[in-house]
N, C-alpha and C. Protein backbone atom coordinates (compact mmCIF):
# COMPACT_ATOMS: atom_id res chain seq x y z
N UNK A 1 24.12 16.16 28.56
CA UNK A 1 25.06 15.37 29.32
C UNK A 1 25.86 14.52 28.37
N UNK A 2 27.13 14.75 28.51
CA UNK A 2 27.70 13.91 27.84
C UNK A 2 28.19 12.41 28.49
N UNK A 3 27.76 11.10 27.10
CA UNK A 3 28.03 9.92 28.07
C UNK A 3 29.36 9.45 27.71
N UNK A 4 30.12 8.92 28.49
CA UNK A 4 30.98 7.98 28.14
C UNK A 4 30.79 6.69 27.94
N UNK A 5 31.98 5.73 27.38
CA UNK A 5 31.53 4.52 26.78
C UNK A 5 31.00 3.64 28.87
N UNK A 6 31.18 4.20 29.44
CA UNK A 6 30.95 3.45 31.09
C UNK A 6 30.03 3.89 31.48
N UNK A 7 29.29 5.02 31.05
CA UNK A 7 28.22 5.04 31.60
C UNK A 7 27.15 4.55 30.53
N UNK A 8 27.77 4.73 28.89
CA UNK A 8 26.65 3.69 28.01
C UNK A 8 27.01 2.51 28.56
N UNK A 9 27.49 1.83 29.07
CA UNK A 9 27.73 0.22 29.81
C UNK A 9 26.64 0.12 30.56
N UNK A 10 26.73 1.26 31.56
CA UNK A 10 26.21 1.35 33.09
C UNK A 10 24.12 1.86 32.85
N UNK A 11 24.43 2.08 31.78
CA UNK A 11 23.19 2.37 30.84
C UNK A 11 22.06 0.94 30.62
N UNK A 12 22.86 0.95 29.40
CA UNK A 12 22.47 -0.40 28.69
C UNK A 12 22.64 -1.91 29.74
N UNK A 13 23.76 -1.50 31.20
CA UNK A 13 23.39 -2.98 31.89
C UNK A 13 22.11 -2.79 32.77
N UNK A 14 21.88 -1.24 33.46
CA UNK A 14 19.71 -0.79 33.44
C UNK A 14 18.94 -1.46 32.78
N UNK A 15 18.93 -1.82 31.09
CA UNK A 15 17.98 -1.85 30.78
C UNK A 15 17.06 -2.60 30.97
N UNK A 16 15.60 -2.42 31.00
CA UNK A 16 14.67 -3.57 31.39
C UNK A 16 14.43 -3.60 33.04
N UNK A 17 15.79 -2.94 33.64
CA UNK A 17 15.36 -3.05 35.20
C UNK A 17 14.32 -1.80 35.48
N UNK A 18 14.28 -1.63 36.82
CA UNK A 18 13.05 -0.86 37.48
C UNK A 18 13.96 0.67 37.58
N UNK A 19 13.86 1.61 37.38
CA UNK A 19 14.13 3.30 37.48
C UNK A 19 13.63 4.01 38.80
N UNK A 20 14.62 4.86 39.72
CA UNK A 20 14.02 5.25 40.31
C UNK A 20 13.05 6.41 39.91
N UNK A 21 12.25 7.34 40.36
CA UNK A 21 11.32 8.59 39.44
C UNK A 21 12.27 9.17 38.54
N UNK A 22 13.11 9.83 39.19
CA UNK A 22 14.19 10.92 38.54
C UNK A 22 14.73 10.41 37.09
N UNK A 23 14.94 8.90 37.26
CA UNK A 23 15.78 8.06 36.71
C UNK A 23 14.65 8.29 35.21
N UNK A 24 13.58 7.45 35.52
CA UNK A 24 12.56 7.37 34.58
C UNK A 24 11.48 8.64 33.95
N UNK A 25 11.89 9.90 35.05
CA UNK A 25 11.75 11.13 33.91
C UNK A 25 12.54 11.54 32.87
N UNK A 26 13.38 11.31 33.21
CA UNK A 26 14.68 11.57 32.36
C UNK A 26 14.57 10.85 31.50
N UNK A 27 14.46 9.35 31.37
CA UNK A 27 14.38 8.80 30.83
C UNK A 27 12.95 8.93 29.59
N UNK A 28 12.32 9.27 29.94
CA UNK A 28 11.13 9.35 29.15
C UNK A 28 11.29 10.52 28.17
N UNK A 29 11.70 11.72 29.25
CA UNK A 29 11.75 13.06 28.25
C UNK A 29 12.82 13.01 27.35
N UNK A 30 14.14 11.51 27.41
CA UNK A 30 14.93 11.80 26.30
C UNK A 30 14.73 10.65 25.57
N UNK A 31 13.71 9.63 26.14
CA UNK A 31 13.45 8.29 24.62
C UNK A 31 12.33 8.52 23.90
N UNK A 32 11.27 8.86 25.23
CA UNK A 32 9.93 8.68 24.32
C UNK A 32 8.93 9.60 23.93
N UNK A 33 9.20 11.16 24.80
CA UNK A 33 8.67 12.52 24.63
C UNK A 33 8.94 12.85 22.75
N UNK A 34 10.46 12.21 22.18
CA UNK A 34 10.65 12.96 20.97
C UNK A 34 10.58 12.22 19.70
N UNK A 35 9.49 10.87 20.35
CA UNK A 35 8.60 10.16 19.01
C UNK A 35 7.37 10.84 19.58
N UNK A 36 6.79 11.41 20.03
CA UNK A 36 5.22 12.16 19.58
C UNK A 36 5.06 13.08 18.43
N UNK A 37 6.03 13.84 17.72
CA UNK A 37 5.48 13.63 16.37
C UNK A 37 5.19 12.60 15.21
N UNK A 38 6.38 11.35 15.07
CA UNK A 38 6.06 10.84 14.70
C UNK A 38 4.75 9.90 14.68
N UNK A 39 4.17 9.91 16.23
CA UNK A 39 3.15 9.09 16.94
C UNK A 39 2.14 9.76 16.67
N UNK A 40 1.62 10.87 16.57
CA UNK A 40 0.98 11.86 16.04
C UNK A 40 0.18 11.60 14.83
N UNK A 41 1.63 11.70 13.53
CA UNK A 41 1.51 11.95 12.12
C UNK A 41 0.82 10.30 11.87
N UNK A 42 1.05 9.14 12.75
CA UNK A 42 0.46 7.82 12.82
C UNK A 42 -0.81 8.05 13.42
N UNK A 43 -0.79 8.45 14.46
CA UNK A 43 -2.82 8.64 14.46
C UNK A 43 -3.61 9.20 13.69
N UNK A 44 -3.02 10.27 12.88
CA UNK A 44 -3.81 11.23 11.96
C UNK A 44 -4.01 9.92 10.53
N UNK A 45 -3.20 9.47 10.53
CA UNK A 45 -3.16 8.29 9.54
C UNK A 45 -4.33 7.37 9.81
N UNK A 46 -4.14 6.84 11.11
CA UNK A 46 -5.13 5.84 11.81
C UNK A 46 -6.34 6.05 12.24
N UNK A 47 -6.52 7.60 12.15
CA UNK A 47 -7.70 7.83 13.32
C UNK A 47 -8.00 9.14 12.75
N UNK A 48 -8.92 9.55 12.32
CA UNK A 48 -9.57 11.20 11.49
C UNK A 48 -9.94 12.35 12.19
N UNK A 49 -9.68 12.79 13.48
CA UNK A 49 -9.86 13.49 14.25
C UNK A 49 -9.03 13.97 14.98
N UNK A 50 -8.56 15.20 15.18
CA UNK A 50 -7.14 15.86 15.80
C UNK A 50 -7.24 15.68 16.93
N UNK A 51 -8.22 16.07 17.59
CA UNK A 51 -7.91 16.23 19.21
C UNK A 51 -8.37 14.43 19.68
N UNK A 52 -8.62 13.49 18.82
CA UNK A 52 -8.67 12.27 18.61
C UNK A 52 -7.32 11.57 18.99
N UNK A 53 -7.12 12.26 17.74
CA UNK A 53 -5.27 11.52 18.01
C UNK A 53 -4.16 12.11 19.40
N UNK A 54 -4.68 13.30 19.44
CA UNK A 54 -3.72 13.75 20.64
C UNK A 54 -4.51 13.19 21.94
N UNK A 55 -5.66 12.10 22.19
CA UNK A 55 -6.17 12.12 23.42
C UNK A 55 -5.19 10.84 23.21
N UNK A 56 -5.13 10.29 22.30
CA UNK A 56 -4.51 8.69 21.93
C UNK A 56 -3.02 9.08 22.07
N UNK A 57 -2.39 9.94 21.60
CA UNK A 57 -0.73 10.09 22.30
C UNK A 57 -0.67 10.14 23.45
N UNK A 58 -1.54 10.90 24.29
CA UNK A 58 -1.22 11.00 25.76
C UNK A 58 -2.05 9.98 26.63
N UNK A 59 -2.70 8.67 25.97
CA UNK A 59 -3.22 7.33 26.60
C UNK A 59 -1.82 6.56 26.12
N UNK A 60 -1.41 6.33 25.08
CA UNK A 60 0.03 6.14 24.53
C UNK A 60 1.15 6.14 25.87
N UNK A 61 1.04 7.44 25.59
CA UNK A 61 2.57 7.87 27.17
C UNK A 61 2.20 7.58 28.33
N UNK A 62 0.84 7.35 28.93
CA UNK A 62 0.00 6.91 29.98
C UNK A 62 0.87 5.57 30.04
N UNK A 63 0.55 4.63 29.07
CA UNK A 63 0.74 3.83 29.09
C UNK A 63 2.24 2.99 28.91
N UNK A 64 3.52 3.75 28.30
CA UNK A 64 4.31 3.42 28.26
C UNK A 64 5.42 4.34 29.51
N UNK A 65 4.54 5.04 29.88
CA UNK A 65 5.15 5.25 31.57
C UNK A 65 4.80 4.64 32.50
N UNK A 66 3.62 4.04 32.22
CA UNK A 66 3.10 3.04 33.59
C UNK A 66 4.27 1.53 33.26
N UNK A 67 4.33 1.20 32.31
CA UNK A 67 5.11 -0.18 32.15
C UNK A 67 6.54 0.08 32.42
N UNK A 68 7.40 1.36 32.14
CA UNK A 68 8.36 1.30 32.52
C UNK A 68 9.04 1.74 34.19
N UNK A 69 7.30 1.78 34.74
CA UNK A 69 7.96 2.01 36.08
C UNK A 69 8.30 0.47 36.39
N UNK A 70 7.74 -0.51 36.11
CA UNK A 70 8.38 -1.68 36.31
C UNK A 70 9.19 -2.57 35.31
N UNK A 71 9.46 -2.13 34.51
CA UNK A 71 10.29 -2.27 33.32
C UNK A 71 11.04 -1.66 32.22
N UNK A 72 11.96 -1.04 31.92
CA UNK A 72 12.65 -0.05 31.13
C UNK A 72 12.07 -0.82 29.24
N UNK A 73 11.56 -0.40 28.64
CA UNK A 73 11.55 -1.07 27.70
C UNK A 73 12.47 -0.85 26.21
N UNK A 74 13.23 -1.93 26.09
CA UNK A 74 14.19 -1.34 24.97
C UNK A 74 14.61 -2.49 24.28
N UNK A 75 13.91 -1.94 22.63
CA UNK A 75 13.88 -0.45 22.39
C UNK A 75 12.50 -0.16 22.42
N UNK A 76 13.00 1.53 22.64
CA UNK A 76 12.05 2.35 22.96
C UNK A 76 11.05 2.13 22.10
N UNK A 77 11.11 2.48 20.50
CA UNK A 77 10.88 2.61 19.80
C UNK A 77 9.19 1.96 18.75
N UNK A 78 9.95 0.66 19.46
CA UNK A 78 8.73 -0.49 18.20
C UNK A 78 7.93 -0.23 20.03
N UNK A 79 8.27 -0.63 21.21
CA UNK A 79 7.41 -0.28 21.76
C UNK A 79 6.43 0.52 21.73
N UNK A 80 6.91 1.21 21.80
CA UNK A 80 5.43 2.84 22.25
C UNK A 80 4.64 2.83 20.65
N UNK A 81 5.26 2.13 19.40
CA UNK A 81 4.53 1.45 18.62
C UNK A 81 3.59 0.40 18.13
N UNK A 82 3.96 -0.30 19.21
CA UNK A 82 2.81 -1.20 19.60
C UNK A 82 1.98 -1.24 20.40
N UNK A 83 2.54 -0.25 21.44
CA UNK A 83 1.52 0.31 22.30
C UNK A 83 0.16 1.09 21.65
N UNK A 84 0.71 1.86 20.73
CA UNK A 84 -0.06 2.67 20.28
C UNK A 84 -1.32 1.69 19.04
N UNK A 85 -0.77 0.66 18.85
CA UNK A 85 -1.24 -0.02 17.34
C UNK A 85 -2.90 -0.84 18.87
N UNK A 86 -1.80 -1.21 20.00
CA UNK A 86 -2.89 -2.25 20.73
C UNK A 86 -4.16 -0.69 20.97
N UNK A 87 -3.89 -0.03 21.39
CA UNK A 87 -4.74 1.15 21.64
C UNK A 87 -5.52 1.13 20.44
N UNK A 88 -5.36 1.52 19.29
CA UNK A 88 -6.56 1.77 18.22
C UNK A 88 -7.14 0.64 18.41
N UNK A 89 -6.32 -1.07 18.01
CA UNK A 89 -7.49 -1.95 18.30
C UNK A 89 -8.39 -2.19 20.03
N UNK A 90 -8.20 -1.35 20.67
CA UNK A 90 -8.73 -1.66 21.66
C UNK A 90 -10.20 -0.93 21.29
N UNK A 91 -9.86 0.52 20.74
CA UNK A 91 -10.97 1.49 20.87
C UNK A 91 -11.56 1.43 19.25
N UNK A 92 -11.30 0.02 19.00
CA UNK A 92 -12.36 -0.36 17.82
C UNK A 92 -12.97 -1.58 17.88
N UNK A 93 -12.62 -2.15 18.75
CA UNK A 93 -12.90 -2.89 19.78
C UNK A 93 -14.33 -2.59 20.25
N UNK A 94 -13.82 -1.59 21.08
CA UNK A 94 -14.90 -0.66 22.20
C UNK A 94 -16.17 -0.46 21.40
N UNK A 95 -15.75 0.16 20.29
CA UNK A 95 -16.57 0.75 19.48
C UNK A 95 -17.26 0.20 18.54
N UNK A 96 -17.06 -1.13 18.09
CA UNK A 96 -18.56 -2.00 18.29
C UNK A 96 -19.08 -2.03 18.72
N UNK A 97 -18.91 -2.39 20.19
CA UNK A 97 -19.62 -3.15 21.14
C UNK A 97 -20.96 -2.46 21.20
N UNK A 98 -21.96 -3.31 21.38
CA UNK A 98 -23.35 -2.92 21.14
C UNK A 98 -23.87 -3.41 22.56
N UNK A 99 -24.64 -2.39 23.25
CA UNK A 99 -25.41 -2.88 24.89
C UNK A 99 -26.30 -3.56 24.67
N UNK A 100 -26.60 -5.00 24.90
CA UNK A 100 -27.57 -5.73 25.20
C UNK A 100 -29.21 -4.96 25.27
N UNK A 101 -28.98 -3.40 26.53
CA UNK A 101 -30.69 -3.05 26.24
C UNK A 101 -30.65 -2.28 25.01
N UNK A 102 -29.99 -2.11 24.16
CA UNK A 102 -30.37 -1.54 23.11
C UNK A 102 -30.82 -2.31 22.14
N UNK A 103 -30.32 -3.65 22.34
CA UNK A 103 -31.12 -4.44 20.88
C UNK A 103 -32.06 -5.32 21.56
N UNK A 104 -32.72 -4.78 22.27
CA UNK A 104 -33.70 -5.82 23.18
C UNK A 104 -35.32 -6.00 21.95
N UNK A 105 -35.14 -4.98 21.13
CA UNK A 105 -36.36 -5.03 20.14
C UNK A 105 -35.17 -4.78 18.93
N UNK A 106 -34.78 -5.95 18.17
CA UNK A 106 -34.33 -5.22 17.36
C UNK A 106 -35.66 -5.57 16.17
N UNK A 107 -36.04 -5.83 16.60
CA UNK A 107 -37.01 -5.62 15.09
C UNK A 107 -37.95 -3.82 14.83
N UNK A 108 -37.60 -3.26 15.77
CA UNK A 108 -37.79 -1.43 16.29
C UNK A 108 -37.21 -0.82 15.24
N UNK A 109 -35.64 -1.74 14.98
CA UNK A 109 -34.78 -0.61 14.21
C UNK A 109 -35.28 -1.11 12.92
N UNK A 110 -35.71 -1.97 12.53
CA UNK A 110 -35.87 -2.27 10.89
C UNK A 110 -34.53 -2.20 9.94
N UNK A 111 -33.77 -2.91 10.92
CA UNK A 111 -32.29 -2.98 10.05
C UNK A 111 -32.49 -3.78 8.51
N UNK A 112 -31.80 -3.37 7.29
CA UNK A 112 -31.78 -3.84 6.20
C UNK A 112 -30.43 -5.03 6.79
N UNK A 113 -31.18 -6.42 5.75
CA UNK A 113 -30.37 -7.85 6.02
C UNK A 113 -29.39 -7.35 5.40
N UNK A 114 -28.46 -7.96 5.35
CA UNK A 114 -27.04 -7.65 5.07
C UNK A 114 -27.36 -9.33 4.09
N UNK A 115 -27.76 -10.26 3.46
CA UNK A 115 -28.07 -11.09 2.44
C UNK A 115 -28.40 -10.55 1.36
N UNK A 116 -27.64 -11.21 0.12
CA UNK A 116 -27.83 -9.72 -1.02
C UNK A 116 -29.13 -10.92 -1.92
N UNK A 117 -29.83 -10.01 -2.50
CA UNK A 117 -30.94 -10.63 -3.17
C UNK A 117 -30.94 -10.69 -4.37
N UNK A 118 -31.39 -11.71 -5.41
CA UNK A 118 -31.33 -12.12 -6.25
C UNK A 118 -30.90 -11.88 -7.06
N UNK A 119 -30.84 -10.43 -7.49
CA UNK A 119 -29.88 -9.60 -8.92
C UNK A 119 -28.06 -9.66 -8.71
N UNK A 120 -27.99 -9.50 -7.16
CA UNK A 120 -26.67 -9.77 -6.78
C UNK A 120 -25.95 -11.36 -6.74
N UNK A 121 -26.86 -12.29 -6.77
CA UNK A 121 -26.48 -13.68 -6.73
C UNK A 121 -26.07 -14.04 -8.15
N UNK A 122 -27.15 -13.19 -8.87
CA UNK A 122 -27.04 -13.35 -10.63
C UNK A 122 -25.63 -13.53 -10.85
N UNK A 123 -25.18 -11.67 -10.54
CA UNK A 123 -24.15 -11.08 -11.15
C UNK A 123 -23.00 -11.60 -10.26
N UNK A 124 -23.14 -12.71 -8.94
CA UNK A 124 -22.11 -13.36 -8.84
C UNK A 124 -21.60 -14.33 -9.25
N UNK A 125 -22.63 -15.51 -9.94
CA UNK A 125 -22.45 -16.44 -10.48
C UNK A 125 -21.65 -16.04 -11.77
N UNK A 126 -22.49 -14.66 -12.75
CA UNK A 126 -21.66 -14.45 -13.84
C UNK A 126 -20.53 -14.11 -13.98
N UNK A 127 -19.82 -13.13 -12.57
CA UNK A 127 -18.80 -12.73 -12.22
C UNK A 127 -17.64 -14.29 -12.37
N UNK A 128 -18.33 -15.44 -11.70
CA UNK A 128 -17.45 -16.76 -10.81
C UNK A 128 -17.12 -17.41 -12.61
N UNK A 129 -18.12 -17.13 -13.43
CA UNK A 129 -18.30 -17.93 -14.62
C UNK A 129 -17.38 -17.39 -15.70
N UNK A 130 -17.00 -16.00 -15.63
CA UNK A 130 -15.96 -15.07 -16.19
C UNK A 130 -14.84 -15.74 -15.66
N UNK A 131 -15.03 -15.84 -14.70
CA UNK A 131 -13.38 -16.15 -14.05
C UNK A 131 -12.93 -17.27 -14.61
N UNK A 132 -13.61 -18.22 -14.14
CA UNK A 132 -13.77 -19.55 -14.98
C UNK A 132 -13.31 -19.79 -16.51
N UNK A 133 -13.72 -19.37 -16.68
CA UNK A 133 -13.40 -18.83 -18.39
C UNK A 133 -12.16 -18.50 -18.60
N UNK A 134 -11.97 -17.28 -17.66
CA UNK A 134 -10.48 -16.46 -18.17
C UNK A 134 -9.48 -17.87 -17.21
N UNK A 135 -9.77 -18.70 -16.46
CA UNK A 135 -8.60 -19.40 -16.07
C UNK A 135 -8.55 -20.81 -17.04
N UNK A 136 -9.87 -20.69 -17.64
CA UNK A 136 -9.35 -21.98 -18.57
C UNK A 136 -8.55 -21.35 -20.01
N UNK A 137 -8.26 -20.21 -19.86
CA UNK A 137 -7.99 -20.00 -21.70
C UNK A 137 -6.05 -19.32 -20.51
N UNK A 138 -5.76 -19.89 -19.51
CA UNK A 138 -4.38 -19.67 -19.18
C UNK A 138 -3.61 -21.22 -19.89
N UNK A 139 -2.58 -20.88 -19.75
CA UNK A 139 -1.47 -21.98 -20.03
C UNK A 139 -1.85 -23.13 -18.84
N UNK A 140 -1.77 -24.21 -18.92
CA UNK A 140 -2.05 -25.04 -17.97
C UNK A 140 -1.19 -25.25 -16.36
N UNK A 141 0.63 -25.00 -16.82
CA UNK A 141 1.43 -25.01 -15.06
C UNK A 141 0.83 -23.49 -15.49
N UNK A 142 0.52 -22.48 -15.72
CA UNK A 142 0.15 -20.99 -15.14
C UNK A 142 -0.69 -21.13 -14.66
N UNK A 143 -1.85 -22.42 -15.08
CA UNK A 143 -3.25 -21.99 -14.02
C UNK A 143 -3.22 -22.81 -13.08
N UNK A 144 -2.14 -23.89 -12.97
CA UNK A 144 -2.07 -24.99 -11.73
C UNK A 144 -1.37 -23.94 -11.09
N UNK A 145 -0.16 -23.10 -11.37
CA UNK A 145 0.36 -22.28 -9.92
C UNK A 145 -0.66 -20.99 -9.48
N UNK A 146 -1.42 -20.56 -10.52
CA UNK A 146 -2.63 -19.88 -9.55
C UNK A 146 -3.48 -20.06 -8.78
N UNK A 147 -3.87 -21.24 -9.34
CA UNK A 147 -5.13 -21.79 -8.51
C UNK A 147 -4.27 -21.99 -7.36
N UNK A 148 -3.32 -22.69 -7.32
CA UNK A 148 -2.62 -22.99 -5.72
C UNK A 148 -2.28 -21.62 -5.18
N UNK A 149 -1.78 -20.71 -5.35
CA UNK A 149 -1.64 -19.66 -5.02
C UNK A 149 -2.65 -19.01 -4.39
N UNK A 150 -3.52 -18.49 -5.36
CA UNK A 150 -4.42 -17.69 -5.16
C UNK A 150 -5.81 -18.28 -4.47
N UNK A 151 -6.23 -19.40 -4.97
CA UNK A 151 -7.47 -19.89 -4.42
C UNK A 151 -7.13 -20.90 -3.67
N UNK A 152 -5.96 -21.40 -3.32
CA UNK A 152 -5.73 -22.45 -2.10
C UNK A 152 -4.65 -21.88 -1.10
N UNK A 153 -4.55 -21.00 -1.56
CA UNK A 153 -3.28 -20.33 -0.66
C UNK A 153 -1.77 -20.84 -0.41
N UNK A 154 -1.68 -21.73 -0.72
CA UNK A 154 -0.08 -22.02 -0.85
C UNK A 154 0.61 -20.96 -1.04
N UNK A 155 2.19 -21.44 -0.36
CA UNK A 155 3.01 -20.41 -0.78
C UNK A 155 3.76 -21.10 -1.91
N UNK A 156 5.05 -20.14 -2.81
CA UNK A 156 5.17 -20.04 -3.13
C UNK A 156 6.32 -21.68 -3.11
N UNK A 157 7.12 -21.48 -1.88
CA UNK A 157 8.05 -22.46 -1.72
C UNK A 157 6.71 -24.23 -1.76
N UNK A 158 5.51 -23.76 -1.40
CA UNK A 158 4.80 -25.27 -1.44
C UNK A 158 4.33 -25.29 -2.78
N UNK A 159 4.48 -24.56 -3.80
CA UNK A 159 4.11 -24.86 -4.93
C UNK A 159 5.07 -25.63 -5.79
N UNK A 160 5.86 -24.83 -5.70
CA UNK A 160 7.37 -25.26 -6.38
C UNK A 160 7.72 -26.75 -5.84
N UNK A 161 7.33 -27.16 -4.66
CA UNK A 161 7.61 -28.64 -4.45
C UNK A 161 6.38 -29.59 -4.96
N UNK A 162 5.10 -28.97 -4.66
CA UNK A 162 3.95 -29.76 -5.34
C UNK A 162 3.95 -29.78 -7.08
N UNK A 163 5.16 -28.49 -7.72
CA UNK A 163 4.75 -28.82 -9.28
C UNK A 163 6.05 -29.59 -9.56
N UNK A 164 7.25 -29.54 -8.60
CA UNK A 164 8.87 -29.43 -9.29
C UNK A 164 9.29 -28.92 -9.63
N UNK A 165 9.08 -27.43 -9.84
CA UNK A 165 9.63 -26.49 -10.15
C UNK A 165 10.20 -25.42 -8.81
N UNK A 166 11.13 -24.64 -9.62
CA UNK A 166 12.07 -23.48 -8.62
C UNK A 166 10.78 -22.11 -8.42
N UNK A 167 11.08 -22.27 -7.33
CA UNK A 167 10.57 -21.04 -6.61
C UNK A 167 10.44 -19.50 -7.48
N UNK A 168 11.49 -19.33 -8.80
CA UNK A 168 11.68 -18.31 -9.12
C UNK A 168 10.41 -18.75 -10.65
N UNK A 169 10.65 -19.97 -11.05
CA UNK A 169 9.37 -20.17 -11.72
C UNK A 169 7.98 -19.83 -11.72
N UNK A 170 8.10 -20.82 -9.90
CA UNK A 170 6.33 -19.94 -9.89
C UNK A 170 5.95 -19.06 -9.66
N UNK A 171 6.97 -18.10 -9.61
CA UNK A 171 6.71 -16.61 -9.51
C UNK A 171 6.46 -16.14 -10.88
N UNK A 172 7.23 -16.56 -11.60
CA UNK A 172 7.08 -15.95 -13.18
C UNK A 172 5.84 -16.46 -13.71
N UNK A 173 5.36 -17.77 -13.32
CA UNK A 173 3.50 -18.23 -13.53
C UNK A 173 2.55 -17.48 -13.04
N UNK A 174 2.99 -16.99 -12.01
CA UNK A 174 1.54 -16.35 -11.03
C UNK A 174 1.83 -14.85 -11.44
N UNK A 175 2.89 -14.36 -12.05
CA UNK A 175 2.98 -13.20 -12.23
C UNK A 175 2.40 -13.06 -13.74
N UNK A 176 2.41 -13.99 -14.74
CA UNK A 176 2.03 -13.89 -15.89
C UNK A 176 0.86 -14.16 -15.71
N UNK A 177 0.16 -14.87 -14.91
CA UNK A 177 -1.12 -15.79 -15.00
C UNK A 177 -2.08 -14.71 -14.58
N UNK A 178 -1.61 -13.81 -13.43
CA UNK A 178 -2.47 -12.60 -12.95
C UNK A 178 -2.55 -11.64 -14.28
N UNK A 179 -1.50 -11.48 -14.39
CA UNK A 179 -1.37 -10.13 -15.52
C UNK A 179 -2.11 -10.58 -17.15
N UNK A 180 -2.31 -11.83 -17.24
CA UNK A 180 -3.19 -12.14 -18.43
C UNK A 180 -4.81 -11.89 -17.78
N UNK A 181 -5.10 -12.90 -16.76
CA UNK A 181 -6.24 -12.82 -16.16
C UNK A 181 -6.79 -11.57 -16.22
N UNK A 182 -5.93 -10.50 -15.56
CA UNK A 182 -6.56 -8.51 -15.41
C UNK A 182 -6.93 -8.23 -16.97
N UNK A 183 -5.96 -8.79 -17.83
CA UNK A 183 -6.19 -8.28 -19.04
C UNK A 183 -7.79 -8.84 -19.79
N UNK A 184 -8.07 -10.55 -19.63
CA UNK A 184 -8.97 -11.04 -19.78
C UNK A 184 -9.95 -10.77 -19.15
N UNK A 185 -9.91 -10.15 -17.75
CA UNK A 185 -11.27 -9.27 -16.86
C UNK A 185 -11.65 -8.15 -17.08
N UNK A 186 -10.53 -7.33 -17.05
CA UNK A 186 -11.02 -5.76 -17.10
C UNK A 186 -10.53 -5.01 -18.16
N UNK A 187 -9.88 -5.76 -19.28
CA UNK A 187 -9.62 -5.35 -20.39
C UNK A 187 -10.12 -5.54 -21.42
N UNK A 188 -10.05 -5.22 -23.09
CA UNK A 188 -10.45 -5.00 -23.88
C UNK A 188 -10.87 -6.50 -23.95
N UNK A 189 -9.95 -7.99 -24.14
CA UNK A 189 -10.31 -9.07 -24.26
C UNK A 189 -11.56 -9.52 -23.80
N UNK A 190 -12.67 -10.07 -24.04
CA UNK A 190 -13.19 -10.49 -23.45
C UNK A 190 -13.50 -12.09 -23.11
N UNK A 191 -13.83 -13.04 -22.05
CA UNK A 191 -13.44 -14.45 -21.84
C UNK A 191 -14.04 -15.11 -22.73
């Protein structure tokens, strides 16, 4: 069908309203039927199982045909994309969830603690004590904009006002300060 610029008017002043059926088949088989490959090639990404991902495209279109019987959604696009993103977290969600009578004995299953024991506490302290090391042998504003960076989280614009310096500075600190650090961790140097 070809549109004219009055019926893209008569189009686009629809959008968001309610469709009658006809209206909203049409509508579906020409917005949102011809992202299921792309929606697809995203579950196979998201989700490791073929007939996995195709049960999840067609809960997907379930779902973005049920909303546009009372709402046209546009754009099409990031929709049925977020539709699809709330779906995986729903059914990972789901898929924790653990039934109450199943852990009614959990001492049955003899689960290993998830608390790491003593050889691992070692090699974290020595790990924390390396670090330590490699941030005292940085330049001093390189290890004041990391530490804010990296271990206090600031951004970039709250650093630059907490040191006085331009934004493009503490980028060039945290970019040198990392790239010495990798070298002082996992490189030949040692701290």
């Amino acid at each position: 069908m070809f549109e004219t610029p009055e019926t893209r008017f008569e189009a686009d002043a629809r959008a968001g309203e309610a469709m009658s059926a006809a209206e909203l088949n049409a509508w579906f088989v020409r917005e949102v039927l011809p992202l299921e490959a792309a929606l697809m090639q995203y579950f196979r990404r998201s989700y490791a199982s073929r007939n996995d991902a195709e049960d999840l495209c067609q809960d997907v279109f379930v779902r973005v045909y049920e909303a546009a019987r009372t709402k046209r959604p546009d754009p099409v696009k990031p929709f049925v994309f977020t539709a699809a993103r709330n779906l995986l977290i729903n059914r990972a969600r789901r898929d924790q969830v653990v039934s109450i009578e199943s852990v009614a004995e959990p001492d049955a299953f003899e689960i290993a603690l998830d608390e790491p024991g003593p050889d691992r506490n070692a090699m974290a302290r020595q790990e924390l004590r390396n670090l330590q090391a490699a941030l005292d042998r940085l330049p001093p504003r390189c290890r004041e904009a990391v530490i804010l960076r990296k271990i206090e989280g600031l951004s970039h614009r709250e650093i630059a006002a907490r040191m006085g310096i331009s934004e493009k500075t503490v980028d060039r600190h945290i970019c040198d300060g990392v790239f010495v650090l990798s070298d002082i961790l996992f490189g030949e140097v040692k701290p």
